[in-house]
N, C-alpha and C. Protein backbone atom coordinates (compact mmCIF):
# COMPACT_ATOMS: atom_id res chain seq x y z
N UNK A 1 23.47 -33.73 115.54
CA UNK A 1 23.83 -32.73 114.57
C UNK A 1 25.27 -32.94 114.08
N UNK A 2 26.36 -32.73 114.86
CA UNK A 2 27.70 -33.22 114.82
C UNK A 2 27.92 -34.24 113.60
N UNK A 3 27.15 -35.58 113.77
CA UNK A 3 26.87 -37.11 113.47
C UNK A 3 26.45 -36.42 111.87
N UNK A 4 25.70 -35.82 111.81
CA UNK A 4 25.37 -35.28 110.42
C UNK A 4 25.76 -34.49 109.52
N UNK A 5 26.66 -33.80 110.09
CA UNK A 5 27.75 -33.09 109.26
C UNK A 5 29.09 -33.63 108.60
N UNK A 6 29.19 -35.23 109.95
CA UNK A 6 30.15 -35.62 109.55
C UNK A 6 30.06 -36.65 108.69
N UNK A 7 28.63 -37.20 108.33
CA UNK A 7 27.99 -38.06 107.19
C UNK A 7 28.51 -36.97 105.83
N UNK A 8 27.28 -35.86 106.52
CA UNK A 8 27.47 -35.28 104.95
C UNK A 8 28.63 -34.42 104.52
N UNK A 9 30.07 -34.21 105.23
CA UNK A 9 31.64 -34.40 104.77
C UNK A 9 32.20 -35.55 103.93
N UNK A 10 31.43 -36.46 104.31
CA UNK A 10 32.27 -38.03 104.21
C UNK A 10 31.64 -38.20 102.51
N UNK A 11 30.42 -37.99 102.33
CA UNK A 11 29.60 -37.80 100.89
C UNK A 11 30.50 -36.53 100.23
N UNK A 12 30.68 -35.40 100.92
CA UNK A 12 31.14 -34.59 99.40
C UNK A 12 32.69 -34.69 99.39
N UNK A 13 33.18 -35.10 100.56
CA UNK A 13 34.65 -35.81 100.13
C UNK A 13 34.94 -37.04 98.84
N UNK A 14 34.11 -38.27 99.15
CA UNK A 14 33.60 -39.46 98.10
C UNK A 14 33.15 -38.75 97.02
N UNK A 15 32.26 -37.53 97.02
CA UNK A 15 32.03 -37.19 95.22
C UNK A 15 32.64 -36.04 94.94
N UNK A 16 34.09 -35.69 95.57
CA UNK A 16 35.32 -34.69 95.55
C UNK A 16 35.89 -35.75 94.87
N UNK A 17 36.32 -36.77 95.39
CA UNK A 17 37.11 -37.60 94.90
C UNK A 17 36.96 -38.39 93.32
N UNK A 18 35.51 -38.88 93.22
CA UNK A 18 35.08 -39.12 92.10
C UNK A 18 34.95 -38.07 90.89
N UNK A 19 34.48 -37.15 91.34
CA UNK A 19 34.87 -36.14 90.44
C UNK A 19 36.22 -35.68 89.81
N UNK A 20 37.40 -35.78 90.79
CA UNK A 20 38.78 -36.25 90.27
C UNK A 20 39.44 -36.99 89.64
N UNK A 21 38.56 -38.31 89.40
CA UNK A 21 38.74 -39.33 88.67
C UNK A 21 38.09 -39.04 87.06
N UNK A 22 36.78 -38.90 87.20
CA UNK A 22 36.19 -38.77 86.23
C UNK A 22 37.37 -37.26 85.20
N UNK A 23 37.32 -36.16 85.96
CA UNK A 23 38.20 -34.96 85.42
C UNK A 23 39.64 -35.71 84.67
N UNK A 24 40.29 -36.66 85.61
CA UNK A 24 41.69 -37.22 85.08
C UNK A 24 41.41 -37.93 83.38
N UNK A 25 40.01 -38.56 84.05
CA UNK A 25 39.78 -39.52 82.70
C UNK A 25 39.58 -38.69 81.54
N UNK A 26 38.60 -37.85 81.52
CA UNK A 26 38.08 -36.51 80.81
C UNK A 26 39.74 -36.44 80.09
N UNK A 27 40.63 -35.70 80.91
CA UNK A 27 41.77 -34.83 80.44
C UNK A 27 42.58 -36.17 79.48
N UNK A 28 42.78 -37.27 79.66
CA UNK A 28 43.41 -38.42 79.22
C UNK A 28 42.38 -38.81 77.82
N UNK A 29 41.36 -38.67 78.05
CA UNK A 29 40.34 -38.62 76.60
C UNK A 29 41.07 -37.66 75.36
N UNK A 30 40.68 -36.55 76.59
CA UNK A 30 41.22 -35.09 75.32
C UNK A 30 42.39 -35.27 74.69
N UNK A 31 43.57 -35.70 76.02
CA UNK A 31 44.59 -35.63 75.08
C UNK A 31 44.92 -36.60 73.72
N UNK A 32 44.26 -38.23 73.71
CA UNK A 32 44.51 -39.16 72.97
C UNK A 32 43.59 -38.84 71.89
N UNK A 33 42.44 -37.76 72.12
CA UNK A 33 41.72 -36.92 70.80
C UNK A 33 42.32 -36.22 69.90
N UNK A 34 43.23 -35.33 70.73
CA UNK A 34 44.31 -34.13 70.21
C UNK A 34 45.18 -34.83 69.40
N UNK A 35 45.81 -35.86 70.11
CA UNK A 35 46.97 -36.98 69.00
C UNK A 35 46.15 -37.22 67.67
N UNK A 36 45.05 -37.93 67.83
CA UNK A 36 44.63 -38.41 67.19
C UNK A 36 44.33 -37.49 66.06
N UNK A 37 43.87 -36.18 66.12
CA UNK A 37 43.50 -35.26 65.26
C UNK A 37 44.39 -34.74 64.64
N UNK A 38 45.67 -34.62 65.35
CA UNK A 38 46.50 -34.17 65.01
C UNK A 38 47.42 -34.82 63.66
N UNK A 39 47.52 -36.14 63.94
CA UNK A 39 47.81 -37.23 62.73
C UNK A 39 47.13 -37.28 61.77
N UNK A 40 45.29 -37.25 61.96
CA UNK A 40 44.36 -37.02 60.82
C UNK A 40 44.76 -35.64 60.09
N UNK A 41 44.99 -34.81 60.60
CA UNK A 41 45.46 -33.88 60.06
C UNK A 41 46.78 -33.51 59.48
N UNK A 42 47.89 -34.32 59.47
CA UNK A 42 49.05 -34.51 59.32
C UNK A 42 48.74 -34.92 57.64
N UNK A 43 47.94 -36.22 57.76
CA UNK A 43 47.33 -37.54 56.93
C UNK A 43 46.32 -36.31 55.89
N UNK A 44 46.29 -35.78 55.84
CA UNK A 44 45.00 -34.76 55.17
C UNK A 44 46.00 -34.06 54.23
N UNK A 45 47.09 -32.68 55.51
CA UNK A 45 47.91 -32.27 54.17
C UNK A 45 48.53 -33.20 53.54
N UNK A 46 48.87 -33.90 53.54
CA UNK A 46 50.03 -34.98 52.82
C UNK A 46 49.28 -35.39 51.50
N UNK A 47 48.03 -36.02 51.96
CA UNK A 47 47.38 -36.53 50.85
C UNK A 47 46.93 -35.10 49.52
N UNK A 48 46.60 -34.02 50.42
CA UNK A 48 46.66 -32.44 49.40
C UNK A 48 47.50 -32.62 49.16
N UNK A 49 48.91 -32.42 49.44
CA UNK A 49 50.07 -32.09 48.32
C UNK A 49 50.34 -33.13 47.37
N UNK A 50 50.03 -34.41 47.85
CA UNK A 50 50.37 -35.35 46.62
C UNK A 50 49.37 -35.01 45.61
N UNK A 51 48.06 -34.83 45.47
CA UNK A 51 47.15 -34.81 44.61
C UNK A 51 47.46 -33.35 44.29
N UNK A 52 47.70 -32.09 44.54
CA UNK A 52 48.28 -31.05 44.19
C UNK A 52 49.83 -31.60 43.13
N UNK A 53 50.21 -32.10 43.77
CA UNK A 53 51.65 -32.45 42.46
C UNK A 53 51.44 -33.46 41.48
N UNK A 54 50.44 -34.66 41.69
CA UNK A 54 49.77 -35.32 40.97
C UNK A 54 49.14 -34.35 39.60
N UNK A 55 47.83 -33.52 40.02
CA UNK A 55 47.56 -32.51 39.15
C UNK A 55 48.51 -31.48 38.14
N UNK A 56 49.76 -30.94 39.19
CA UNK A 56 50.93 -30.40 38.37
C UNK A 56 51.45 -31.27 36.90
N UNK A 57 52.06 -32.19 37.81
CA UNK A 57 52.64 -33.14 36.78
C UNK A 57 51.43 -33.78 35.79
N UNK A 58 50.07 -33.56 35.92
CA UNK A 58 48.88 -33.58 34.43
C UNK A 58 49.06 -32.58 34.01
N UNK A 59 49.07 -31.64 34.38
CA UNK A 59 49.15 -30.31 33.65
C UNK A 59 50.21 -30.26 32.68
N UNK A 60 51.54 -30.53 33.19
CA UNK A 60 52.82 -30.26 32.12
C UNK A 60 52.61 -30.89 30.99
C-alpha cells in the first residue's frame, strides 16, 4: 500500500510539474500575442489618420 501511494505521488508530482511548464509556455504565448496586437493596432490607427488627412486634404 505504502509502495503505491508513493508511485502515485511521484505521477502527480511529474504532471504538477508538466503542467508548470506547459502554464509558463501558455503565459509566454500570451504575452508575445499581446505585443503583437498591440503593434497591429498601433499600425491600424496610424494608417486611419493618414487616410483621414489624406481625405481632408481631397476635400480642400
Amino acid at each position: 500500500m505504502h509502495e503505491q501511494l508513493q508511485k502515485r505521488l511521484a505521477e502527480l508530482k511529474q504532471e504538477y510539474r508538466a503542467g508548470q511548464l506547459q502554464m509558463s509556455e501558455l503565459e509566454t504565448q500570451q504575452t508575445r500575442l499581446r505585443e503583437t496586437m498591440l503593434r497591429i493596432s498601433g499600425a491600424i490607427q496610424v494608417l486611419e489618420e493618414v487616410l483621414k488627412s489624406g481625405e481632408s486634404s481631397l476635400a480642400s
